[in-house]
Protein backbone atom coordinates (compact mmCIF):
# COMPACT_ATOMS: atom_id res chain seq x y z
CA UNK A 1 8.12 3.89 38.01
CA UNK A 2 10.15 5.01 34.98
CA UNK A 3 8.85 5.38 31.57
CA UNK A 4 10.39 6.59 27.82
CA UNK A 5 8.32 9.38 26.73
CA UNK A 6 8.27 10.67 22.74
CA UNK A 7 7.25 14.07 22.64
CA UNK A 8 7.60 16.56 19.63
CA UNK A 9 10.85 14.20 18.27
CA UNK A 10 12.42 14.31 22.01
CA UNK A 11 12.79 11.16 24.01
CA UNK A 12 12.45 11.75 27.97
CA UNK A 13 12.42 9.66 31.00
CA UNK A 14 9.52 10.52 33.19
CA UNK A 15 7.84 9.40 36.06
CA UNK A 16 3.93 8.47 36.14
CA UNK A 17 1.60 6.93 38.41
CA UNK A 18 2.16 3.09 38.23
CA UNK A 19 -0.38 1.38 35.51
CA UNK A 20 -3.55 -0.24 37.26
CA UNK A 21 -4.28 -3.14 35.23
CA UNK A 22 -7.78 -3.52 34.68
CA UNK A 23 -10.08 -6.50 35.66
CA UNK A 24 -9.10 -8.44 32.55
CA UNK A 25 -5.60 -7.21 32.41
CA UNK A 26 -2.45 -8.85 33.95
CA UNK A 27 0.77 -6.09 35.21
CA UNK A 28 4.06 -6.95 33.30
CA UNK A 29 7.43 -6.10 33.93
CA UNK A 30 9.62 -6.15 30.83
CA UNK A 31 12.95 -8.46 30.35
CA UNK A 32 13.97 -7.28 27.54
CA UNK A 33 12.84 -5.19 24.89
CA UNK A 34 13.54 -4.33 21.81
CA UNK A 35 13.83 -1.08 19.19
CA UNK A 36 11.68 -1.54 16.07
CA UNK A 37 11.70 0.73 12.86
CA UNK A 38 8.02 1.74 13.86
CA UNK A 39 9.03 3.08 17.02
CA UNK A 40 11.44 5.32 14.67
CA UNK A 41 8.86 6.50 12.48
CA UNK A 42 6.93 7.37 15.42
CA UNK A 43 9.57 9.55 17.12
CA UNK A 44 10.25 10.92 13.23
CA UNK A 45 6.13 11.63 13.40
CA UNK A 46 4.61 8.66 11.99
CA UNK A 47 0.95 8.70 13.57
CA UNK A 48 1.46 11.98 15.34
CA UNK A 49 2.63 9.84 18.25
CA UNK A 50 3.04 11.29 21.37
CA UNK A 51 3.32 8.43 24.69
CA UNK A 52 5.33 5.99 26.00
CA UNK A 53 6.81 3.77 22.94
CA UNK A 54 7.82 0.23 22.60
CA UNK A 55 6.26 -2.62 21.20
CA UNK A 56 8.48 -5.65 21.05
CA UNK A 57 9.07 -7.62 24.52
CA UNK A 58 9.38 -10.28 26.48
CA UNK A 59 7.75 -9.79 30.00
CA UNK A 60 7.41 -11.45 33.54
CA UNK A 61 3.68 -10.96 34.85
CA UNK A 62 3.72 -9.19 38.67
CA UNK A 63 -0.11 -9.32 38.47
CA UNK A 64 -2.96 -10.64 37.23
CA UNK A 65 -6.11 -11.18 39.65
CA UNK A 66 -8.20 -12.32 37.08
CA UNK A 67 -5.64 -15.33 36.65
CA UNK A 68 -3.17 -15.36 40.05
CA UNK A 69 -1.24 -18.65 38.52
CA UNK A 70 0.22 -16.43 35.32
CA UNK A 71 2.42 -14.23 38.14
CA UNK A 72 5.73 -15.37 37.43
CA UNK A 73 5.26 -16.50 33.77
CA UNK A 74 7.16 -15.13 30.67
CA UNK A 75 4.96 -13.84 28.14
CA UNK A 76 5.16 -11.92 24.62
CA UNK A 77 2.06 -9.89 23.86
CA UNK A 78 0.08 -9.44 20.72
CA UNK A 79 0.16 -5.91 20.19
CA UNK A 80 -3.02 -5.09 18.76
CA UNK A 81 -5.85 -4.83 21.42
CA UNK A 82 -9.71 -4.86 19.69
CA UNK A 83 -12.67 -3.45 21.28
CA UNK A 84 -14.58 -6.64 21.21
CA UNK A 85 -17.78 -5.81 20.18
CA UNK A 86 -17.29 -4.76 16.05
CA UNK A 87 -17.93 -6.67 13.11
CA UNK A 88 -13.59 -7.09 12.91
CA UNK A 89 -13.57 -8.52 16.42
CA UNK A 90 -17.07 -10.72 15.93
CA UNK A 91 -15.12 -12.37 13.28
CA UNK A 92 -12.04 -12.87 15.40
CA UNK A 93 -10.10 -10.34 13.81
CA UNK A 94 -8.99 -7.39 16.69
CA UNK A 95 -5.87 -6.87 14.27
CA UNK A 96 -8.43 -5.09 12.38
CA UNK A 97 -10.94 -3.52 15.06
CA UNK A 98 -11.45 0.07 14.08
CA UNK A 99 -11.21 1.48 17.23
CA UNK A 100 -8.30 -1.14 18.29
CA UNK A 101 -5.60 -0.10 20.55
CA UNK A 102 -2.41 -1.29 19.64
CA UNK A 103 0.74 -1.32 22.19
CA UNK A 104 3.24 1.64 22.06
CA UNK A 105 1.97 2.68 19.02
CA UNK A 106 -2.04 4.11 19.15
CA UNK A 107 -3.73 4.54 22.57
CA UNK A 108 -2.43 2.13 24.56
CA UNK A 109 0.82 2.78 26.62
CA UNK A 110 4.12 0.64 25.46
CA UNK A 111 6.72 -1.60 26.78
CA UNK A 112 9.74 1.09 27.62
CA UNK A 113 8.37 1.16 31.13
CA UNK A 114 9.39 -0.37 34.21
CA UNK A 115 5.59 -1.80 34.26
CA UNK A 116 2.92 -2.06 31.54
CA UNK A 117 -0.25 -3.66 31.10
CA UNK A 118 -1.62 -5.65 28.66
CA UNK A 119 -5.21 -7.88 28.09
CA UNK A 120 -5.29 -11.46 29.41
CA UNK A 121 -6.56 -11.97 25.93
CA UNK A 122 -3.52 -11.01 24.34
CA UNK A 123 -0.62 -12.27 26.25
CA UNK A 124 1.49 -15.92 25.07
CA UNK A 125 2.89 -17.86 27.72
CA UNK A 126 6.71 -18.05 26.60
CA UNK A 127 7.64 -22.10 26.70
CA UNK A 128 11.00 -22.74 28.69
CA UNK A 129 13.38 -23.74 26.48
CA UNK A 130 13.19 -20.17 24.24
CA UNK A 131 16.06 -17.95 25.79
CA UNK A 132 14.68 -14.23 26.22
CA UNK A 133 16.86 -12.73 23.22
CA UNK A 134 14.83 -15.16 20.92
CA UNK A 135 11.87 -14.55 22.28
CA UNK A 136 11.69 -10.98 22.34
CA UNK A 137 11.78 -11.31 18.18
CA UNK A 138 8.50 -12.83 18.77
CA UNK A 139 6.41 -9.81 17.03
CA UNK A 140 8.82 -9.15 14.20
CA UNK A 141 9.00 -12.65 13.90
CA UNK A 142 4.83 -13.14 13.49
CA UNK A 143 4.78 -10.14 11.28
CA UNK A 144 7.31 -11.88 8.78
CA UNK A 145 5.44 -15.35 9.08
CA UNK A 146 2.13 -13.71 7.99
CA UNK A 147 3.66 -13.42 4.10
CA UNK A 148 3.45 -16.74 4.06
CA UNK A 149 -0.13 -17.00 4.92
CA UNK A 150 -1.04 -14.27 2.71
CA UNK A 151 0.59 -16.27 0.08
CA UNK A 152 -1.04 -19.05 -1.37
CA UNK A 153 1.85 -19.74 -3.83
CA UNK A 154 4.64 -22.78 -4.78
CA UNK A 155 7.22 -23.27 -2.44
CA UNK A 156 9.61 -23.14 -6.02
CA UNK A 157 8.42 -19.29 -6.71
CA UNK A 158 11.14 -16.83 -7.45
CA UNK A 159 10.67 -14.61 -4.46
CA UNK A 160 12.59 -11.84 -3.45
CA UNK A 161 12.73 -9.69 -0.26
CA UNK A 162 14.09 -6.15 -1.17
CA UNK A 163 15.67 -4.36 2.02
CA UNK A 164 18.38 -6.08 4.34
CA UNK A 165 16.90 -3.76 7.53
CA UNK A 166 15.99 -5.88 10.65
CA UNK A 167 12.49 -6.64 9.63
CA UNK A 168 14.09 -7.39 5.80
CA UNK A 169 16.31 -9.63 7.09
CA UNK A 170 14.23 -11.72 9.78
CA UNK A 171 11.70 -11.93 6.93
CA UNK A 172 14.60 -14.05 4.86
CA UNK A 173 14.99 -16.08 7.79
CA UNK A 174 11.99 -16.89 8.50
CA UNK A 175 10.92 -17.74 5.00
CA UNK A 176 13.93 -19.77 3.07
CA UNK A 177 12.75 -23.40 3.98
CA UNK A 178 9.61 -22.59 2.69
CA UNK A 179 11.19 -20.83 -0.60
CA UNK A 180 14.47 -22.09 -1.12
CA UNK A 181 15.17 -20.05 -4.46
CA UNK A 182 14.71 -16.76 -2.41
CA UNK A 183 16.90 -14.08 -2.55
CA UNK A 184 17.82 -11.08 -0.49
CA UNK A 185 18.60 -7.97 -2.05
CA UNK A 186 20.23 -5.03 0.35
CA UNK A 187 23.17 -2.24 0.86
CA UNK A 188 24.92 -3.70 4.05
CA UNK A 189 27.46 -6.18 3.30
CA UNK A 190 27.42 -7.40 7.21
CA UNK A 191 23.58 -8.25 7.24
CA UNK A 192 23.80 -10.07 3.97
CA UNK A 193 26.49 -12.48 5.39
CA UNK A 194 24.34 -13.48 8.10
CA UNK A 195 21.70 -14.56 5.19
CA UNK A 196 24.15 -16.23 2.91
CA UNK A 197 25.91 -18.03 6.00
CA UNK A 198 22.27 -19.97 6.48
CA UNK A 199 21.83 -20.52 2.74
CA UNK A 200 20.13 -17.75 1.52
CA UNK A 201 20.90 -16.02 -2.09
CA UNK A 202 21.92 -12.18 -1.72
CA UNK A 203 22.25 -9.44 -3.88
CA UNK A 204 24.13 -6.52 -2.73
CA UNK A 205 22.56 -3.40 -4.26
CA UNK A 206 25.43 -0.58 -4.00
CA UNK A 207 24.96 3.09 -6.04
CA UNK A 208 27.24 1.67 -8.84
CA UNK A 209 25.43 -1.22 -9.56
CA UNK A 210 21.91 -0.06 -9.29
CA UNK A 211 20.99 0.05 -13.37
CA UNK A 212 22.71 -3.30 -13.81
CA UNK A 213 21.29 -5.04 -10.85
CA UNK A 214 18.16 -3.57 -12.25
CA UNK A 215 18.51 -4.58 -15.25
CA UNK A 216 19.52 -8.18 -14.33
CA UNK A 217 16.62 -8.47 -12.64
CA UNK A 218 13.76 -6.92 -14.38
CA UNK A 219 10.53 -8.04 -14.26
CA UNK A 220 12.15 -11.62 -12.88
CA UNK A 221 10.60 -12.16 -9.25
CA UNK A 222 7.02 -13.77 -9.27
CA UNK A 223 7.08 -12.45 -5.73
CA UNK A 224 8.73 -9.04 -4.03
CA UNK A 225 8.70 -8.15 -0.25
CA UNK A 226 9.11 -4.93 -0.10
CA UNK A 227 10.74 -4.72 3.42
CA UNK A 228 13.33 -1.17 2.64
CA UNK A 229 11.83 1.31 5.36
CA UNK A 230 12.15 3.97 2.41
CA UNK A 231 9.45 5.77 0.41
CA UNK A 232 10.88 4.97 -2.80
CA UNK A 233 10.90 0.96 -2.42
CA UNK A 234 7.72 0.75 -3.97
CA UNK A 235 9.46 1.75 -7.56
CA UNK A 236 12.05 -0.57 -7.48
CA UNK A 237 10.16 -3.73 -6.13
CA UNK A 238 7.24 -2.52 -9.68
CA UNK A 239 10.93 -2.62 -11.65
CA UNK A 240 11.77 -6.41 -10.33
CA UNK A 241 8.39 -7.80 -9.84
CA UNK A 242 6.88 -10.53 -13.26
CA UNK A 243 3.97 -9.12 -14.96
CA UNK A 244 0.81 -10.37 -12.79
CA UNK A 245 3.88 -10.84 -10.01
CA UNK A 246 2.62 -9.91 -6.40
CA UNK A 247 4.17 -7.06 -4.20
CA UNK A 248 4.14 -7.59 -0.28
CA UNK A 249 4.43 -4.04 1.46
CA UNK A 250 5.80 -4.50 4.32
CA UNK A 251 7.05 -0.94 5.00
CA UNK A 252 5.63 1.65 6.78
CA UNK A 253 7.16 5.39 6.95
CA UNK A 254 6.14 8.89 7.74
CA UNK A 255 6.98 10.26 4.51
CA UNK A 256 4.86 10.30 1.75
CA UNK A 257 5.71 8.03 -1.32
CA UNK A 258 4.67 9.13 -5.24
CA UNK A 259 4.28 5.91 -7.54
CA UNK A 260 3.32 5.65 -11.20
CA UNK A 261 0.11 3.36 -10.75
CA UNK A 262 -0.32 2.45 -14.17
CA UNK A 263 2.33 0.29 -13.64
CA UNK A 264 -0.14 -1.68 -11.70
CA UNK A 265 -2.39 -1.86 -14.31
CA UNK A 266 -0.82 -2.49 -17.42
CA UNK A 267 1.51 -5.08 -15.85
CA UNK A 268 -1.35 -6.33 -13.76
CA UNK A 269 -0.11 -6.52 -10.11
CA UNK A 270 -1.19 -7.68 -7.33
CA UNK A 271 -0.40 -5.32 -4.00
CA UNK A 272 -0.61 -6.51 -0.79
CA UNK A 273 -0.37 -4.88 2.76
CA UNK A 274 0.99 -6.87 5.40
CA UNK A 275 1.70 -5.65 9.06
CA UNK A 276 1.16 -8.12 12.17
CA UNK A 277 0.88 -12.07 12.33
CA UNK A 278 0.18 -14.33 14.82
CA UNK A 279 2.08 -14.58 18.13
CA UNK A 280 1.70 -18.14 19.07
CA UNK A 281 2.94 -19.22 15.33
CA UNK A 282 6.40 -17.56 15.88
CA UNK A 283 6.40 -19.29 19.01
CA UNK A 284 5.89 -22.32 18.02
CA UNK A 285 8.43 -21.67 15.01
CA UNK A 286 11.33 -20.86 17.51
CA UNK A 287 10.65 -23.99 19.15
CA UNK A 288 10.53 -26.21 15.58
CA UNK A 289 13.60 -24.16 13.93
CA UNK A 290 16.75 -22.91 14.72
CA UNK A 291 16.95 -19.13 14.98
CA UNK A 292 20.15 -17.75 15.57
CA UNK A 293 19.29 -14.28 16.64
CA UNK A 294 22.54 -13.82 18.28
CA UNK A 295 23.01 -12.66 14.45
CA UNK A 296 20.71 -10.49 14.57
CA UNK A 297 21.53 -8.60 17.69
CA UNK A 298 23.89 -5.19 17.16
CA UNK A 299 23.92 -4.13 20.62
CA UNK A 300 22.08 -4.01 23.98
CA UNK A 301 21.89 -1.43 26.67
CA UNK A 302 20.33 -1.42 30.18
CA UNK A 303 16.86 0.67 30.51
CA UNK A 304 18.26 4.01 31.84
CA UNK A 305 20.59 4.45 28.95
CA UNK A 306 17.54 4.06 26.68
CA UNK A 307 18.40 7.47 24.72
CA UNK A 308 21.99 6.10 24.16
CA UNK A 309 20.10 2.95 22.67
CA UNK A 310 18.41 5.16 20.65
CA UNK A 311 20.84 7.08 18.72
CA UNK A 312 22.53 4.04 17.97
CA UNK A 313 19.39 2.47 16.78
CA UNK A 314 18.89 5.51 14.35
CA UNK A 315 22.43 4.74 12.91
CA UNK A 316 21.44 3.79 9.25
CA UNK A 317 22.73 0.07 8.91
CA UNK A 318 22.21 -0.93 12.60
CA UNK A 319 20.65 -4.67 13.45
CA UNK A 320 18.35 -4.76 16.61
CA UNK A 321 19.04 -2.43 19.79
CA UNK A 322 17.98 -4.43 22.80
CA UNK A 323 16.79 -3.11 26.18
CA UNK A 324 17.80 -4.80 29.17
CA UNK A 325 15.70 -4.10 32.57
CA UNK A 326 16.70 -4.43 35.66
CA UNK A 327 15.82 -7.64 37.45
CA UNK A 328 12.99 -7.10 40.19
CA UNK A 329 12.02 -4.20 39.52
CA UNK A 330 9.31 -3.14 41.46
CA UNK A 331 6.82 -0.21 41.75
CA UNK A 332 9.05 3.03 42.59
């Protein structure tokens, strides 16, 4: 078969043994695929990462002897793969296992394969009527429901979600029934239309208007997400975030970020991580809502011109870079 490989910040299309799914594994061939910031950061040396990428699919199962009737099914796959026996994983937690795989990303081969494999225990049956180019924003799509879990607050809270990037703006999609007064603050004209044309506030933030958006703004939002892929969104979400406010980290980057923490303290907020949700939830979401993701799509490419998918996925501004793979594709 034919795999991506990330190695020392070059991308590379190899050729290794065919996976052997184990006894409670299935074999999946990708649809499509698609290019997430993490899979940057990991080619820009975010977890050392060295592998075969890719995290965010929709796949066919082409084996699965453990369960013959899921050959032919389309499934999206929770990415994080516990050990089973910790405390984390007693308590039906594997997104926390400490010695958890997690797909693309830490010891477990990705998705930018012609073949991958994944546990029975992790894979989502895919209902009919969702289209593969919704359904591969399954996993970005969890990750931005779980804010919603993780906050216990008023549907009428002035929330904000600071960054427009593709996780930014799903996030704003996914949560303005729930907060109607929410408003998305980014630098890229062209994503915020797509938010105002389904209802959403927006706030573009341009180099001009930084102190006054600031200023407008200060200490106003009962809620941030900080979704800007950039070390220094931490600052500016403390700057618009209401004393004993709560901040939502969302991203994750390679560099290193430097924040006054007293901020924290005198101001007395609250700072929460969030990374994965739950797969079946975003599921059953694109079944209950309308999610145009057309929208959200900037351009798609066919498997062997995954480098070419690539440097336009590193162009600052871009929306989601799908993969397309060939159909039937079968061991090599």
């Amino acid at each position: 078969m034919k795999a991506v490989l990330f190695n020392d910040q070059q991308i590379m299309l190899v050729s290794p043994s065919d996976p052997e799914p184990a006894p409670n594994e299935a074999l999946l061939r990708p649809l499509v695929a698609g290019i997430c910031q993490t899979d940057i950061e990991l080619f820009n040396g975010y977890y050392n990462f060295q592998g075969i990428p890719g995290h965010e699919c929709v796949a066919e199962v082409i084996g699965c002897p453990a369960k013959p009737d899921y050959v032919g099914k389309r499934v999206v796959v929770d990415i994080n793969i516990g050990c089973g026996d910790c405390p984390a994983c007693q308590q039906n937690d594997p997104h926390h296992c400490h010695h958890r795989q997690v797909l693309g990303i830490k010891h477990k081969d990705g998705v930018f394969a012609e073949m991958f494999t994944a546990p029975l225990a992790n894979l989502c049956l895919v209902p009919d009527n969702i289209p593969d180019h919704v359904a591969v924003f399954t996993e970005p799509l969890a990750a931005a429901l779980a804010i919603q879990t993780q906050l216990p607050v008023p549907d009428n809270t002035t929330i904000a979600v600071l960054g427009d990037g593709k996780l930014g703006l799903l996030i704003s999609l996914a949560l303005k029934e729930k907060f109607p007064n929410l408003v998305l603050i980014g630098k890229h004209p062209n994503k915020l239309a797509i938010a105002a044309r389904h209802g959403i506030t927006t706030e573009l933030l341009e180099f001009k208007n930084t102190s006054q958006l600031l200023q407008q703004y200060q200490q106003h939002f009962s809620v941030i997400v900080e979704a800007t892929g950039r070390p220094n969104g931490l600052d500016m979400a403390l700057a618009l975030v209401a004393p004993r406010g709560t901040i939502v980290l969302k991203t994750t980057s390679h560099q290193l970020s430097e924040v006054n923490l007293s901020q924290l303290v005198v101001n007395e907020i609250k700072l929460i991580g969030s990374r994965c949700g739950q797969m079946n939830e975003a599921l059953q979401f694109m079944e209950n809502h309308s999610l145009d993701t057309e929208l959200l799509i900037e351009a798609r490419y066919p498997f062997q011109q995954f480098q070419r998918a690539f440097q336009h996925a590193l162009q600052r501004g871009s929306k989601k870079v799908l993969i397309d793979f060939p159909s039937g594709a079968s061991p090599a």
